[in-house]
C-alpha atoms as a PDB file:
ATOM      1  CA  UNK A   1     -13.470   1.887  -7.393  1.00  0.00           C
ATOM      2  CA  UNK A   2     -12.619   5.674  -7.207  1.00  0.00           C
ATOM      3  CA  UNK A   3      -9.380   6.626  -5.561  1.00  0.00           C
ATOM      4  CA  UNK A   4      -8.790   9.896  -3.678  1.00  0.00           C
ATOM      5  CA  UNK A   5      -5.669  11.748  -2.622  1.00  0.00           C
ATOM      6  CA  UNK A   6      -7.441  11.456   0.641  1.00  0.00           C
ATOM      7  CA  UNK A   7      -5.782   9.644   3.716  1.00  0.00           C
ATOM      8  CA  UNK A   8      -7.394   9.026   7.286  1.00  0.00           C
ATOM      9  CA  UNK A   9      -5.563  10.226  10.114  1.00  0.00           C
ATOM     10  CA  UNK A  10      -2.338   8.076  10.519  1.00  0.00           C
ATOM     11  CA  UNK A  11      -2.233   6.705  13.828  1.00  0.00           C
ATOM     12  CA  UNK A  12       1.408   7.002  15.362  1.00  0.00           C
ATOM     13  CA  UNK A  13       3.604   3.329  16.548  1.00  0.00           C
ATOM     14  CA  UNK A  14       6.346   5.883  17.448  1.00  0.00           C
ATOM     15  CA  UNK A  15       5.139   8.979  20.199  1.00  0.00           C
ATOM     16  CA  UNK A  16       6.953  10.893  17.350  1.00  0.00           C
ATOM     17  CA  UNK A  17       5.405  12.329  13.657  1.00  0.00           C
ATOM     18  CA  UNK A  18       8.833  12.616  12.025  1.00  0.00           C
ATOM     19  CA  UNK A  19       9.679  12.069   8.755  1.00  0.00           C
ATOM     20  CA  UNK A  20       7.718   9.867   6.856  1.00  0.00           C
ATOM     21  CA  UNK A  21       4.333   7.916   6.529  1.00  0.00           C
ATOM     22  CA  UNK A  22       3.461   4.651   5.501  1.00  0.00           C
ATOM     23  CA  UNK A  23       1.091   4.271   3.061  1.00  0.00           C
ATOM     24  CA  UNK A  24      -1.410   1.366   1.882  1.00  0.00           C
ATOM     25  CA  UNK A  25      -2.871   0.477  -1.258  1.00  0.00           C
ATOM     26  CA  UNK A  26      -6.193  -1.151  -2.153  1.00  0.00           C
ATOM     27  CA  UNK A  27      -6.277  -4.234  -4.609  1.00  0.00           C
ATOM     28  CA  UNK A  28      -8.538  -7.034  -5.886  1.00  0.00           C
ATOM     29  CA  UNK A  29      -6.000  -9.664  -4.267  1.00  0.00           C
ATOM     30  CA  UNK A  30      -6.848  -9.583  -0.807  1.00  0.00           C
ATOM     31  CA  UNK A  31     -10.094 -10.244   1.202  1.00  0.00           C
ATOM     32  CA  UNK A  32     -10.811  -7.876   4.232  1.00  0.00           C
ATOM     33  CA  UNK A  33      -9.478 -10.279   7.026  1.00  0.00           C
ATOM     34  CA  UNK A  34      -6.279 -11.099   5.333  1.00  0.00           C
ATOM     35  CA  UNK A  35      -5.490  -7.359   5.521  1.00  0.00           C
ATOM     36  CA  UNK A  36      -6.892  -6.853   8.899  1.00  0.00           C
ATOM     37  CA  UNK A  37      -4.792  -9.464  10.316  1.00  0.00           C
ATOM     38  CA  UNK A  38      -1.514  -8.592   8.627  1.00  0.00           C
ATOM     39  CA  UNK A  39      -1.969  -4.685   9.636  1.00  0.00           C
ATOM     40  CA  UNK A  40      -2.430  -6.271  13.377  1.00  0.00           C
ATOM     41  CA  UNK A  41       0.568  -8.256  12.871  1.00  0.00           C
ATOM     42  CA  UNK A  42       2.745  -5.761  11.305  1.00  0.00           C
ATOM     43  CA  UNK A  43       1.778  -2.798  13.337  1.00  0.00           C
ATOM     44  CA  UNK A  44       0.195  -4.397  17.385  1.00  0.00           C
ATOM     45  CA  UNK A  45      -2.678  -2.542  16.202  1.00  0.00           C
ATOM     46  CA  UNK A  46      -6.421  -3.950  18.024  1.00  0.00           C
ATOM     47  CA  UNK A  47      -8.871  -5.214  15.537  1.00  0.00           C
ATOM     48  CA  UNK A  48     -10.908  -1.813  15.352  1.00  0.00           C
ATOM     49  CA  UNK A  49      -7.603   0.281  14.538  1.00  0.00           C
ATOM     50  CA  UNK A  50      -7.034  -2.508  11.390  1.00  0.00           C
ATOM     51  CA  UNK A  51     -10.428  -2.653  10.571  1.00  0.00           C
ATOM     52  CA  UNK A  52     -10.747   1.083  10.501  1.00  0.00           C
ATOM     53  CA  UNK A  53      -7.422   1.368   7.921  1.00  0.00           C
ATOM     54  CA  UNK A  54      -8.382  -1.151   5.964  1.00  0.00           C
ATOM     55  CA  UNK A  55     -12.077   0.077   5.318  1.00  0.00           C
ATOM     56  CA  UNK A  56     -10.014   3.783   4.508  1.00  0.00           C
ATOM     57  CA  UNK A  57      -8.391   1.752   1.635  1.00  0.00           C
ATOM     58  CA  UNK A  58     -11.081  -0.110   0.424  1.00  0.00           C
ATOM     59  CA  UNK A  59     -13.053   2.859   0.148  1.00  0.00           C
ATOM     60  CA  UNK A  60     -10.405   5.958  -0.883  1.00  0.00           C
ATOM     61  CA  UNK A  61      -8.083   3.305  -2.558  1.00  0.00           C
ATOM     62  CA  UNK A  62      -4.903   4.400   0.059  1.00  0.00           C
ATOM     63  CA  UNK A  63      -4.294   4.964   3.635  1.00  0.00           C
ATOM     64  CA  UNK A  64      -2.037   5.963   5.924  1.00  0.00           C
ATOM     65  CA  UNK A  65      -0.730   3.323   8.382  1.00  0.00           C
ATOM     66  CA  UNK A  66       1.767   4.684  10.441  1.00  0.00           C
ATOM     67  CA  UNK A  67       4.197   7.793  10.553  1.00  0.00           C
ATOM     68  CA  UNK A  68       7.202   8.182  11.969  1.00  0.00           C
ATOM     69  CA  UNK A  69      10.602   7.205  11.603  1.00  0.00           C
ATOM     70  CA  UNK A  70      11.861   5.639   8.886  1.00  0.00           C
ATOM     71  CA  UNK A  71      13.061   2.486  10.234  1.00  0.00           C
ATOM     72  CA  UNK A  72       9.791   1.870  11.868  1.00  0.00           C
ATOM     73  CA  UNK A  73       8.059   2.654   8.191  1.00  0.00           C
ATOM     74  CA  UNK A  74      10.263   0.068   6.721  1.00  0.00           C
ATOM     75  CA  UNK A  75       9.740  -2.652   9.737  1.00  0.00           C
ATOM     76  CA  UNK A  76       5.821  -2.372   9.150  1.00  0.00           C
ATOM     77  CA  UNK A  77       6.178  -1.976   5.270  1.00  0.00           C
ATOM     78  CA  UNK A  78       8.241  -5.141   4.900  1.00  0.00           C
ATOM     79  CA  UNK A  79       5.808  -7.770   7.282  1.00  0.00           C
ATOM     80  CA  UNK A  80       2.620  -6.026   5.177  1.00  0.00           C
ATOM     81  CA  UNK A  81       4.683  -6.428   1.824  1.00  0.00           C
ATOM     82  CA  UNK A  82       4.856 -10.712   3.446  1.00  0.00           C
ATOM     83  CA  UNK A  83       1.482 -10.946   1.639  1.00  0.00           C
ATOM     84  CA  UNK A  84       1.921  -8.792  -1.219  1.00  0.00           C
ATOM     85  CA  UNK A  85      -0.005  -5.954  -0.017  1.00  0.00           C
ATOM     86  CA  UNK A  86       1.295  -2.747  -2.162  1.00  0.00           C
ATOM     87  CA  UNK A  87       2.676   0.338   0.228  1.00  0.00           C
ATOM     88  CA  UNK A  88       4.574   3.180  -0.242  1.00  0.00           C
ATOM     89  CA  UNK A  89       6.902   5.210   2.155  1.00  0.00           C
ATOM     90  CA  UNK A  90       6.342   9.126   1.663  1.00  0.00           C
ATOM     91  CA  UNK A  91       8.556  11.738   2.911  1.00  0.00           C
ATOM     92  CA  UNK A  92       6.575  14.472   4.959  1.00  0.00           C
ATOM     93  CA  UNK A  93       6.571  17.637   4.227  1.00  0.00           C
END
């Protein structure tokens, strides 16, 4: 699978862009629905937002999930991390 530096749009948890973005990471562990339901569960996201993300990793390799502040990063980055999906928190710029 090709990976680009390429993200979707994050969609915002917080009414605020500050500070940092959480990203996701494809793999070969994970079908489509596990993902889809742990971005719903870690995020309140509807199924189209989740579905939407997760097709954005599957196809650039990485996505973002949510920006904002860093507590909120690390809230959603530890119930995605539950299953073993691979993020990253990124500082904006």
């Amino acid at each position: 699978m090709q990976q680009t530096d390429e993200l979707i749009a994050p969609i915002d948890i917080d009414t605020t862009n500050e500070g940092f973005t959480l990203i996701l990471f494809n793999d070969s562990h994970h079908d489509f629905d596990e993902v889809i339901n742990q971005l719903i569960k870690a995020t309140g996201y509807g199924y189209d937002k989740a579905e939407s993300i997760t097709l954005e990793v599957h196809n650039k390799g990485k996505a973002a999930v949510i920006m904002g502040k860093l507590e909120k990063c690390l809230s959603v980055q530890n119930v995605l991390e539950e299953i073993a999906l691979r993020t990253s928190i990124e500082v904006n710029s």
